[in-house]
C-alpha atoms as a PDB file:
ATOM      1  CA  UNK A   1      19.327   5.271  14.904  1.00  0.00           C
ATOM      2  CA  UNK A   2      20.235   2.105  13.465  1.00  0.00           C
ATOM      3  CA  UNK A   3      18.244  -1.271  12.206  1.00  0.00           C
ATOM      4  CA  UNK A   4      19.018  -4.448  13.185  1.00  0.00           C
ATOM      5  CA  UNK A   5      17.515  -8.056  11.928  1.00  0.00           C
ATOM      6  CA  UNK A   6      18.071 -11.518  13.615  1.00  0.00           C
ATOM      7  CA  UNK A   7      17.010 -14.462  12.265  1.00  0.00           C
ATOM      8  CA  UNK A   8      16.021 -18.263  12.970  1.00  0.00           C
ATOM      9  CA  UNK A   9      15.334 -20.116   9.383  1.00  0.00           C
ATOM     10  CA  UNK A  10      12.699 -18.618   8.081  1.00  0.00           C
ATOM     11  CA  UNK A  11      11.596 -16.256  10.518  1.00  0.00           C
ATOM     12  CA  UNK A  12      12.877 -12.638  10.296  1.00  0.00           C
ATOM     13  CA  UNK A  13      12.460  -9.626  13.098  1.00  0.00           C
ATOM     14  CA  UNK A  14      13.686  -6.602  12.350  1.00  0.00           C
ATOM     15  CA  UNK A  15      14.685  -3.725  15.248  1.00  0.00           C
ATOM     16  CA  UNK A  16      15.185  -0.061  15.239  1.00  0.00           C
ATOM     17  CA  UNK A  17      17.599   1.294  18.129  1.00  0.00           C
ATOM     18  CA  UNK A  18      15.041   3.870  18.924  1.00  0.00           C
ATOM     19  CA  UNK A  19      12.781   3.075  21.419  1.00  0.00           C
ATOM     20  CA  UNK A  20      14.353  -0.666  20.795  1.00  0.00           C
ATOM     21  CA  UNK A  21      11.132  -1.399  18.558  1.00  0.00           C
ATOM     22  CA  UNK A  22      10.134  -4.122  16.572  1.00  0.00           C
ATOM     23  CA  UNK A  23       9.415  -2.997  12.842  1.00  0.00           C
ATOM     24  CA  UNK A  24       8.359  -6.120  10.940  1.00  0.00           C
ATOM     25  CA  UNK A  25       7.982  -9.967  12.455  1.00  0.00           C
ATOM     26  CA  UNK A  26       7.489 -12.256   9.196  1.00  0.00           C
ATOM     27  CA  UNK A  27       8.029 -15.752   8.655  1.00  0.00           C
ATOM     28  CA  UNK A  28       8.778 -17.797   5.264  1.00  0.00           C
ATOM     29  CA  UNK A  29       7.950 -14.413   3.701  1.00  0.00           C
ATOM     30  CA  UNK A  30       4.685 -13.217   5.685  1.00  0.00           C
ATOM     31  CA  UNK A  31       4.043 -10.608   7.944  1.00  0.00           C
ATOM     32  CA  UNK A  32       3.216 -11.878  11.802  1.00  0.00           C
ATOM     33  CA  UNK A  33       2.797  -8.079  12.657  1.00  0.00           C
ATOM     34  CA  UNK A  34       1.781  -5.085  10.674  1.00  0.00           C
ATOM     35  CA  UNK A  35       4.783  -3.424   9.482  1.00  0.00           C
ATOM     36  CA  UNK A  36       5.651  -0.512  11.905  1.00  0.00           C
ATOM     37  CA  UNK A  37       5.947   2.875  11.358  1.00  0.00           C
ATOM     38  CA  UNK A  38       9.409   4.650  13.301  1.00  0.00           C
ATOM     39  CA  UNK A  39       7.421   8.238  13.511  1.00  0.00           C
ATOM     40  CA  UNK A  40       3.985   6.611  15.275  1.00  0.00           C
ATOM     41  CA  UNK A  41       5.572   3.544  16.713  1.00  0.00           C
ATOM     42  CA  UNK A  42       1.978   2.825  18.909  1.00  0.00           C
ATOM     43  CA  UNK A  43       0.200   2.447  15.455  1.00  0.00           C
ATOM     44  CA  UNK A  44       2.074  -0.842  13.917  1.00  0.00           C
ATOM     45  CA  UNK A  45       5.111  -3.413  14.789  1.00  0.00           C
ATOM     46  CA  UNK A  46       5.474  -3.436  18.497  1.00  0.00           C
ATOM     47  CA  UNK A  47       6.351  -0.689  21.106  1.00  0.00           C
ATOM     48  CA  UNK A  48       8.084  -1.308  24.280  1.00  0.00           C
ATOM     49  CA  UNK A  49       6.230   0.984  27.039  1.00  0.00           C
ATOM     50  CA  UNK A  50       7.967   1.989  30.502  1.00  0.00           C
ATOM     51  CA  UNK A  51       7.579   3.293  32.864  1.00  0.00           C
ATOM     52  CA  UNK A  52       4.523   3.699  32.647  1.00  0.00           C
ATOM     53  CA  UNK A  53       1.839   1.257  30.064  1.00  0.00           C
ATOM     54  CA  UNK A  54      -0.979   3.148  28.171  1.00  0.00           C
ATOM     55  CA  UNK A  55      -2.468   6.712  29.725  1.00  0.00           C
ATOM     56  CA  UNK A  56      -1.677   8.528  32.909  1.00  0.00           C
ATOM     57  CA  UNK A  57      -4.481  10.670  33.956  1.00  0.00           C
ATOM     58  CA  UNK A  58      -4.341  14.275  32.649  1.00  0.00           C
ATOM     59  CA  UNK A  59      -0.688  14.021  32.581  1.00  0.00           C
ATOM     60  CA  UNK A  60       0.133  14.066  35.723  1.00  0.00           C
ATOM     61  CA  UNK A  61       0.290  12.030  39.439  1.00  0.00           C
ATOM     62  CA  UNK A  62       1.434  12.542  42.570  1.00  0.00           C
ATOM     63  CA  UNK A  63       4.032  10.187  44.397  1.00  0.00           C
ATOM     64  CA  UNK A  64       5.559  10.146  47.979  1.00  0.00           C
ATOM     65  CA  UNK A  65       3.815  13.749  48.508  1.00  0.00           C
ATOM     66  CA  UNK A  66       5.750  14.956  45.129  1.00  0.00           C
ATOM     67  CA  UNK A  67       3.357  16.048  42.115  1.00  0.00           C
ATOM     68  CA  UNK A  68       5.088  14.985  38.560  1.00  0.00           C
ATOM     69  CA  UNK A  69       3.843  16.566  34.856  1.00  0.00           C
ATOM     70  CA  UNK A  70       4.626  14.405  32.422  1.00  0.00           C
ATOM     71  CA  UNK A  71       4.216  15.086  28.588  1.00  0.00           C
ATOM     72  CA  UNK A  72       0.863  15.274  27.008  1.00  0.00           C
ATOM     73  CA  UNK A  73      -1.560  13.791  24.038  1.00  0.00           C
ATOM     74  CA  UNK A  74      -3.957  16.104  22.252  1.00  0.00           C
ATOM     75  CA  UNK A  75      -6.583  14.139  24.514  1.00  0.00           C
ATOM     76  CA  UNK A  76      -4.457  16.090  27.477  1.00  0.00           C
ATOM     77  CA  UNK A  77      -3.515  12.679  28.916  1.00  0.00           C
ATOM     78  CA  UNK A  78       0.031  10.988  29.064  1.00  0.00           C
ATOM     79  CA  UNK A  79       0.559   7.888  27.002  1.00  0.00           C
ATOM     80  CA  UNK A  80       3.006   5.052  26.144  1.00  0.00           C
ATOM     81  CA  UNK A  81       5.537   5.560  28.854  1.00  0.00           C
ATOM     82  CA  UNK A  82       8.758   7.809  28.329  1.00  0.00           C
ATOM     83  CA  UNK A  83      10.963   5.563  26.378  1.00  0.00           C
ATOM     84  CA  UNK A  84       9.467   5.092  22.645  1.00  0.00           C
ATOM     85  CA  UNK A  85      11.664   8.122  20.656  1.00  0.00           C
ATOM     86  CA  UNK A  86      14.837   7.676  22.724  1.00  0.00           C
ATOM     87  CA  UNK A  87      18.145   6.038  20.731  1.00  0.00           C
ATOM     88  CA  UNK A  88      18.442   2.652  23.305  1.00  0.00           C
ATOM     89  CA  UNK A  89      22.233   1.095  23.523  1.00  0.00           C
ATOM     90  CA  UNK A  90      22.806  -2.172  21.770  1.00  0.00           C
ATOM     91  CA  UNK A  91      24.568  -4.519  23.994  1.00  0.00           C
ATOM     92  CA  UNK A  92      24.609  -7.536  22.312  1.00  0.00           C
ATOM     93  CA  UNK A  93      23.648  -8.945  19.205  1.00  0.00           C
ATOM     94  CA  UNK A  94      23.787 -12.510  18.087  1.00  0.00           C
ATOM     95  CA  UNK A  95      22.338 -14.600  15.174  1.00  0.00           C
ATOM     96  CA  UNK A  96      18.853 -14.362  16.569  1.00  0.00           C
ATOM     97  CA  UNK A  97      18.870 -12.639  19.844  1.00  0.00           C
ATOM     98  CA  UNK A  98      19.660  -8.955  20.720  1.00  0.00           C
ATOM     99  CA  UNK A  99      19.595  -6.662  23.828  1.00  0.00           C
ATOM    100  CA  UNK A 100      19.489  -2.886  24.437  1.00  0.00           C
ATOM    101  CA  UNK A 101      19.850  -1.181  27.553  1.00  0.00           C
ATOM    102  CA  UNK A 102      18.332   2.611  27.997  1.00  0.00           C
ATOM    103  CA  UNK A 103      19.106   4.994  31.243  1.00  0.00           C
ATOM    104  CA  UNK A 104      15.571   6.770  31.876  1.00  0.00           C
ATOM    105  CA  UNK A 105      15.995  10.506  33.678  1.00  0.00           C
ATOM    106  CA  UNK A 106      13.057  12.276  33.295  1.00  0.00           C
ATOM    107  CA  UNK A 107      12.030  15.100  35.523  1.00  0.00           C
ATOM    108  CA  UNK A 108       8.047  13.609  35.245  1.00  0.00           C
ATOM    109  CA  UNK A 109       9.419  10.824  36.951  1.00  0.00           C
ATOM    110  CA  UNK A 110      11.365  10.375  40.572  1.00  0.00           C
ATOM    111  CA  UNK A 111      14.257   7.932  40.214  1.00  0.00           C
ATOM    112  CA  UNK A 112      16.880   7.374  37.338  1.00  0.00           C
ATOM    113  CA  UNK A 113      15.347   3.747  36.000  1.00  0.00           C
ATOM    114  CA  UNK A 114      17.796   1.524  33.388  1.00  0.00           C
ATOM    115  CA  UNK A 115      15.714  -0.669  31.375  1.00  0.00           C
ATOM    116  CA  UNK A 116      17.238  -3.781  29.280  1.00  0.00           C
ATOM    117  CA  UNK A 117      15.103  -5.507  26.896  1.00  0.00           C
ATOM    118  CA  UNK A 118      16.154  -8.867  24.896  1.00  0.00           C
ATOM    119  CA  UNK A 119      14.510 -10.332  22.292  1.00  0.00           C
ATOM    120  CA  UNK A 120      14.923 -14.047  21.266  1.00  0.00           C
ATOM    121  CA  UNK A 121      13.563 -15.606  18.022  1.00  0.00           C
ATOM    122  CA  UNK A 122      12.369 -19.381  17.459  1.00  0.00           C
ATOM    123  CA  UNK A 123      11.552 -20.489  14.562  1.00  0.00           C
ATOM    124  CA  UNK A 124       7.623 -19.769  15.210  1.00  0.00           C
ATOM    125  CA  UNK A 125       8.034 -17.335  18.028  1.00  0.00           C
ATOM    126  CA  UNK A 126       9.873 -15.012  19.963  1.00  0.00           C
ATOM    127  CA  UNK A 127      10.112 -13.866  23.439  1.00  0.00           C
ATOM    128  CA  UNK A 128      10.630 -10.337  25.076  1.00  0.00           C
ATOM    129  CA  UNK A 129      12.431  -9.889  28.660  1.00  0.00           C
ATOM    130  CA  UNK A 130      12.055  -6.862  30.444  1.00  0.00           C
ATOM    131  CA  UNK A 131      14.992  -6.180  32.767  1.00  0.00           C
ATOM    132  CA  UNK A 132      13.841  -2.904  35.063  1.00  0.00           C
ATOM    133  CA  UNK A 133      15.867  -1.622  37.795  1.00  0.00           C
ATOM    134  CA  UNK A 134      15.914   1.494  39.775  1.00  0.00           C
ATOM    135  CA  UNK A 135      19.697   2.903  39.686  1.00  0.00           C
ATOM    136  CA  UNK A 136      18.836   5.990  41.117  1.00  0.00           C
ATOM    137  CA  UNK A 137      18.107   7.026  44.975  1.00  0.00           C
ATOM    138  CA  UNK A 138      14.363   7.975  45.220  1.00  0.00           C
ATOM    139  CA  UNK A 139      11.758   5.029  44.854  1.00  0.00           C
ATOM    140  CA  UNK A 140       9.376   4.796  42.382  1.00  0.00           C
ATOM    141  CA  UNK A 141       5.691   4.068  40.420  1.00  0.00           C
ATOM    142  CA  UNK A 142       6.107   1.080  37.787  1.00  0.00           C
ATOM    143  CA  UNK A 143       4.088  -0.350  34.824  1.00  0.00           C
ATOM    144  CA  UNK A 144       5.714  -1.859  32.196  1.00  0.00           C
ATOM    145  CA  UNK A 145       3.658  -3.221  28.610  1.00  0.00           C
ATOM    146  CA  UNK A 146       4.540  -3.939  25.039  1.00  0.00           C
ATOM    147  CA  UNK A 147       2.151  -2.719  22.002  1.00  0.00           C
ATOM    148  CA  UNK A 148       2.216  -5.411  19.189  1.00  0.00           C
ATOM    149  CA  UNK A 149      -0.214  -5.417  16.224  1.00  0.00           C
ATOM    150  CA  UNK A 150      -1.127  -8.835  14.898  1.00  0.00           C
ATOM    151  CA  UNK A 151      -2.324  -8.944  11.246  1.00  0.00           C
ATOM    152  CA  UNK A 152      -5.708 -10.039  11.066  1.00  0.00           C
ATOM    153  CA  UNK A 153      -8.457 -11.368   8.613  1.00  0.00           C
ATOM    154  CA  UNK A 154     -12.141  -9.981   9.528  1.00  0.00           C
ATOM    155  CA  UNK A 155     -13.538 -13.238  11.043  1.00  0.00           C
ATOM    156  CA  UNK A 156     -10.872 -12.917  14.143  1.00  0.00           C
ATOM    157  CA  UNK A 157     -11.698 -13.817  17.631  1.00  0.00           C
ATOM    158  CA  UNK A 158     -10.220 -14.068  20.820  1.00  0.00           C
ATOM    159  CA  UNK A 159     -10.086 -16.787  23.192  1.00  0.00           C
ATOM    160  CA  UNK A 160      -8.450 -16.651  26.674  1.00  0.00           C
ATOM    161  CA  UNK A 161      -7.602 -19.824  29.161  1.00  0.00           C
ATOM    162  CA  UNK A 162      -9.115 -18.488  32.272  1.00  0.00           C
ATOM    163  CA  UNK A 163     -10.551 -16.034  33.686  1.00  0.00           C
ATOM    164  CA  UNK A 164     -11.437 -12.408  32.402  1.00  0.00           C
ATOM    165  CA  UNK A 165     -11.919  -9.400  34.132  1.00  0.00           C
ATOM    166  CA  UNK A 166     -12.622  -5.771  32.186  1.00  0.00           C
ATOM    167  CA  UNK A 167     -11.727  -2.658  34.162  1.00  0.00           C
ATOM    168  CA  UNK A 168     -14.773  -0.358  34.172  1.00  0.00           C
ATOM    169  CA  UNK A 169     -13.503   2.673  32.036  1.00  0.00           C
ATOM    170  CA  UNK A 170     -14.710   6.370  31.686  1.00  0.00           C
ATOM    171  CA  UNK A 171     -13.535   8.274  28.909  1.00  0.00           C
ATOM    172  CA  UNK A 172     -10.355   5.755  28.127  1.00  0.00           C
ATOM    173  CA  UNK A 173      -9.808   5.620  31.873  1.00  0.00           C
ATOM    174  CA  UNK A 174     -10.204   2.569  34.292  1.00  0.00           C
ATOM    175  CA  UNK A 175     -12.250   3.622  37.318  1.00  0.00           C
ATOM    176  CA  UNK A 176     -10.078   0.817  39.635  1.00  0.00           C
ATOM    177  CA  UNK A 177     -13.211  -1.510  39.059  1.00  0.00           C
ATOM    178  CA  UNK A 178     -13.338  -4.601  37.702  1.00  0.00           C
ATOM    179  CA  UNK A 179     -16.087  -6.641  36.456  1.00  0.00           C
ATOM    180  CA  UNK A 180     -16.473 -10.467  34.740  1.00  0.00           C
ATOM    181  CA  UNK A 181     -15.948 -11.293  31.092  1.00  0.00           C
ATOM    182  CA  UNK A 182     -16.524 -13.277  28.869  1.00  0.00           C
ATOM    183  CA  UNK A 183     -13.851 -12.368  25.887  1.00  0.00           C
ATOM    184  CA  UNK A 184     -14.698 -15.996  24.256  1.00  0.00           C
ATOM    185  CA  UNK A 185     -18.194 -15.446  23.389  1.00  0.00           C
ATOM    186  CA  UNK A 186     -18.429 -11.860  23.155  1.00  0.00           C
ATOM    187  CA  UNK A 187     -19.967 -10.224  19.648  1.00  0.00           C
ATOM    188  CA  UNK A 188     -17.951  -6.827  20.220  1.00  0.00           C
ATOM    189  CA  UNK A 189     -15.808  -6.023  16.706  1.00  0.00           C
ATOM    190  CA  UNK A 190     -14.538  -2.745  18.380  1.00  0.00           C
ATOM    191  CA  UNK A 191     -12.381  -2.973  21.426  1.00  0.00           C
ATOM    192  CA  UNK A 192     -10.148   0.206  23.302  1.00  0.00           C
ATOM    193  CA  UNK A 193     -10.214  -2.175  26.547  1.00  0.00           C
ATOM    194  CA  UNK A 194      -8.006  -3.511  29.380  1.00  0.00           C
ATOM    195  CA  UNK A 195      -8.577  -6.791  30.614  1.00  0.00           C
ATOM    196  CA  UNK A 196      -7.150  -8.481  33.737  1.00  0.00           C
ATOM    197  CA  UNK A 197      -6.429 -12.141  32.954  1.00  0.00           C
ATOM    198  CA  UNK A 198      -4.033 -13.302  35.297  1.00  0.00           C
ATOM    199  CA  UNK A 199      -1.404 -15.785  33.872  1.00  0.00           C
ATOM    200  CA  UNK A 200      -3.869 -17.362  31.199  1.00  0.00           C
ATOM    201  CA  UNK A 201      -2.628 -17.602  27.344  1.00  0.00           C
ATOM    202  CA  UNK A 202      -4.324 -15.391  25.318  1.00  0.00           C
ATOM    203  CA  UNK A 203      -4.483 -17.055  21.415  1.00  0.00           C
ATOM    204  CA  UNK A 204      -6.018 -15.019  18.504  1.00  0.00           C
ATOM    205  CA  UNK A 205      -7.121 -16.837  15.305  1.00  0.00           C
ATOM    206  CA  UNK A 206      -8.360 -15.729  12.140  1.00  0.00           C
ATOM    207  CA  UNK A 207      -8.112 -17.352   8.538  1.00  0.00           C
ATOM    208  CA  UNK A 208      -4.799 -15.266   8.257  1.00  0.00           C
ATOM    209  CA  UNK A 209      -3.081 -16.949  11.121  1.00  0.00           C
ATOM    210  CA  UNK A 210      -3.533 -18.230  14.741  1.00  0.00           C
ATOM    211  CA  UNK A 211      -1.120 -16.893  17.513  1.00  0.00           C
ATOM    212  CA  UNK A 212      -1.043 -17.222  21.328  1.00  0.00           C
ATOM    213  CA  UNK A 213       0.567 -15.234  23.585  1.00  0.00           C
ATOM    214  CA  UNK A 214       2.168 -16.501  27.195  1.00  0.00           C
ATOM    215  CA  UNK A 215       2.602 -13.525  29.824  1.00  0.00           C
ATOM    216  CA  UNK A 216       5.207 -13.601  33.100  1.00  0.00           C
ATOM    217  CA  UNK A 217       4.289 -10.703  35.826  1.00  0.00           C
ATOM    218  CA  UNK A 218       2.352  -9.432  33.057  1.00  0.00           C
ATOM    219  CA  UNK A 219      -1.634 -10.197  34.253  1.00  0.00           C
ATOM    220  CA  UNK A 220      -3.096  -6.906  32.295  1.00  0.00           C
ATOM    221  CA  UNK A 221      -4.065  -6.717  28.655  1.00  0.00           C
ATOM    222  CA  UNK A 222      -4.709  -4.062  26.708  1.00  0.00           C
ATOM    223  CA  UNK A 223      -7.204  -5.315  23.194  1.00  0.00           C
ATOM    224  CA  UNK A 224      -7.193  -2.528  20.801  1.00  0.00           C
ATOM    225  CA  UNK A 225      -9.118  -2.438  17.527  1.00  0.00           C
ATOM    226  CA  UNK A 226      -8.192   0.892  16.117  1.00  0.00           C
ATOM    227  CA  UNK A 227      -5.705   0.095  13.207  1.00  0.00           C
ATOM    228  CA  UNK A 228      -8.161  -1.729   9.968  1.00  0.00           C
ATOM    229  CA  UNK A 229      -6.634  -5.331   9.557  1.00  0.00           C
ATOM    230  CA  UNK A 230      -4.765  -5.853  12.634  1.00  0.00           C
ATOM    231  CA  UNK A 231      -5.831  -5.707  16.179  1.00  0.00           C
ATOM    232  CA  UNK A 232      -3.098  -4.893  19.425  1.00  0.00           C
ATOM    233  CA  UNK A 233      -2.901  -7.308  22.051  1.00  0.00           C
ATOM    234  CA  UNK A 234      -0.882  -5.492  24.484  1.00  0.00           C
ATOM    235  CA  UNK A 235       0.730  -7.343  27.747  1.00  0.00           C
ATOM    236  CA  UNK A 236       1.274  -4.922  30.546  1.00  0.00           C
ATOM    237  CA  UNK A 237       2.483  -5.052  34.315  1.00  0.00           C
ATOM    238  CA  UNK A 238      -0.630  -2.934  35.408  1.00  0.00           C
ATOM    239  CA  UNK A 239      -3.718  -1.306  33.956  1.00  0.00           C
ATOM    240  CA  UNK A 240      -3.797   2.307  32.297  1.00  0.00           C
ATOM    241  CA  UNK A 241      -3.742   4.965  34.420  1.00  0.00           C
ATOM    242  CA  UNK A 242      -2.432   2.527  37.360  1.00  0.00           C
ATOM    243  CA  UNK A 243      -0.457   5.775  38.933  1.00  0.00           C
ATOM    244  CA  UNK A 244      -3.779   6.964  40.005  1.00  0.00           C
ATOM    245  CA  UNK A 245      -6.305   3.953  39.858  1.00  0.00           C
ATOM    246  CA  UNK A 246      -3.804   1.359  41.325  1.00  0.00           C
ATOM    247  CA  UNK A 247      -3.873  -1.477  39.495  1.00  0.00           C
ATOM    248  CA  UNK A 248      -1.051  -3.956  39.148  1.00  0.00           C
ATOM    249  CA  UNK A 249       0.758  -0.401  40.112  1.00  0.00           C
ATOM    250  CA  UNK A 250       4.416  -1.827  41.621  1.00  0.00           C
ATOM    251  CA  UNK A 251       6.811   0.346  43.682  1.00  0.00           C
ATOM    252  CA  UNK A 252       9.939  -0.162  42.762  1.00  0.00           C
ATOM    253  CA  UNK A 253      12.581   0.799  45.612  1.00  0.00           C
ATOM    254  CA  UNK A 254      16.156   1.975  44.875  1.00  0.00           C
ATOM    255  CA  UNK A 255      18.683  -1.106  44.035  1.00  0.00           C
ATOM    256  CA  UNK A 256      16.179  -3.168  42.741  1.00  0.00           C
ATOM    257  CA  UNK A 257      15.713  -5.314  39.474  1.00  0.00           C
ATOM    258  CA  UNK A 258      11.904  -6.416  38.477  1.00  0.00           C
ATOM    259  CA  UNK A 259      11.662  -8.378  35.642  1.00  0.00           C
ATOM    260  CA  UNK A 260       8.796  -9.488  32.997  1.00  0.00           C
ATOM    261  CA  UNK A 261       8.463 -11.338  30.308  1.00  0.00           C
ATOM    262  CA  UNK A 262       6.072 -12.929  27.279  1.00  0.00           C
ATOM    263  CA  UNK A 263       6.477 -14.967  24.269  1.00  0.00           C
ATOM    264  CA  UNK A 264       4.866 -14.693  20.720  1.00  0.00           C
ATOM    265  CA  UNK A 265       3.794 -18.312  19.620  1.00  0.00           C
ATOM    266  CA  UNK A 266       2.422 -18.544  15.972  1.00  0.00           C
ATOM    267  CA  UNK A 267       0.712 -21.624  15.655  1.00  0.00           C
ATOM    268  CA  UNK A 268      -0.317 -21.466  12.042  1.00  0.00           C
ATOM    269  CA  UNK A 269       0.429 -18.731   9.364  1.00  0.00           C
END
């Protein structure tokens, strides 16, 4: 494992080659994100989650007439996608971008998968590409997300240029239904929700900072309120548990590339 830092005046990001994971964002000195945590990467910084975003379904799924196990939480569920504790490959590193590659062969999942992830910093923001193709011979289920956690004050709120949709969960599980939103005027503090929003910009402002958030091929979000003085604002392919419920689930066929993408703007800090 090795950490890496890139840099564009006075904003810093700092990357571990496991998992390819952001550990700190600041800028002029402050923390965008809450300082990460290598041994419980979902719990600060930002996580990079294939193939699959968020929980599978008791751990398990069939595909193509094929049942797959894959490993387990204490709630018996999978979560956070295969990828977060393996060493990634550095393939290039500049003065404020860098890109790993990482060759996915799992035997919970059906095809070998090779995943390259770049990360570009602006001054005031910094953008993720996913590069997913399937090298292997069998075709496959695909979500794809990222798990930042944006340092917050306590008079935060949410705001989102279109329309909402919440998926109808039961017990941390979407159902496959969806229902309106309103995220802008809601008084919820406490959120463990995904949200289908399309390609609208997400921006959350508190006194601490205002950021917004631009998605490509990424129409789910994931709002969780679980770590005190930040809130995660995950962009995802598809929702939770999309190898069973469906949705934003994409089938990706052997010899080809899907790509996503978002960018981090901070607009005040």
């Amino acid at each position: 494992m090795a950490l890496f830092s890139i840099r564009s005046n006075e904003s810093t990001l700092t990357i571990s080659s496991k998992g390819a994971y952001v550990t700190e964002w600041s800028i002029a000195g402050k923390n965008v994100l809450l300082p990460g945590n290598l041994e419980r990467p979902t719990r600060g910084g930002m996580a990079i989650m294939i193939p699959y975003a968020n929980r599978v379904r008791d751990g398990e799924y069939e595909f193509e007439g094929v049942r797959y196990v894959l490993p387990r939480n204490e709630e018996g569920h999978a979560i956070h996608g295969l990828v977060l504790n393996d060493e990634w490959e550095l393939l290039e590193l500049g003065p404020s971008e860098i890109e790993f590659k990482h060759v996915l062969n799992h035997p919970g999942y059906p095809t070998e998968l090779t995943s390259v992830v770049k990360y570009a910093l602006g001054e005031r923001e910094f953008r993720t590409d996913l590069i997913i193709r399937n090298t292997g011979s069998r075709t496959a289920p695909l979500v794809v997300g990222a798990h930042p956690y944006f340092i917050v004050s306590p008079d935060w709120r949410i705001r989102v240029d279109g329309e909402v949709r919440i998926c109808v969960m039961s017990n941390k599980i979407p159902t496959g239904e969806l229902l309106p939103y309103d995220i802008d005027n809601t008084s919820r503090r406490e959120f463990d929700d995904c949200f289908l929003i399309g390609n609208a910009e997400v921006t959350l402002e508190s006194s601490y900072s205002t950021i917004k958030m631009v998605r490509r091929n990424m129409p789910y979000t994931q709002i969780y309120t679980g770590i005190p003085g930040s809130i995660a604002i995950e962009p995802m392919s598809g929702a939770p548990d999309a190898y069973h419920n469906g949705l934003g689930l994409i089938v990706i066929r052997p010899g080809e590339t899907k790509t996503f993408s978002f960018t981090i703007k901070v607009l005040r800090i």
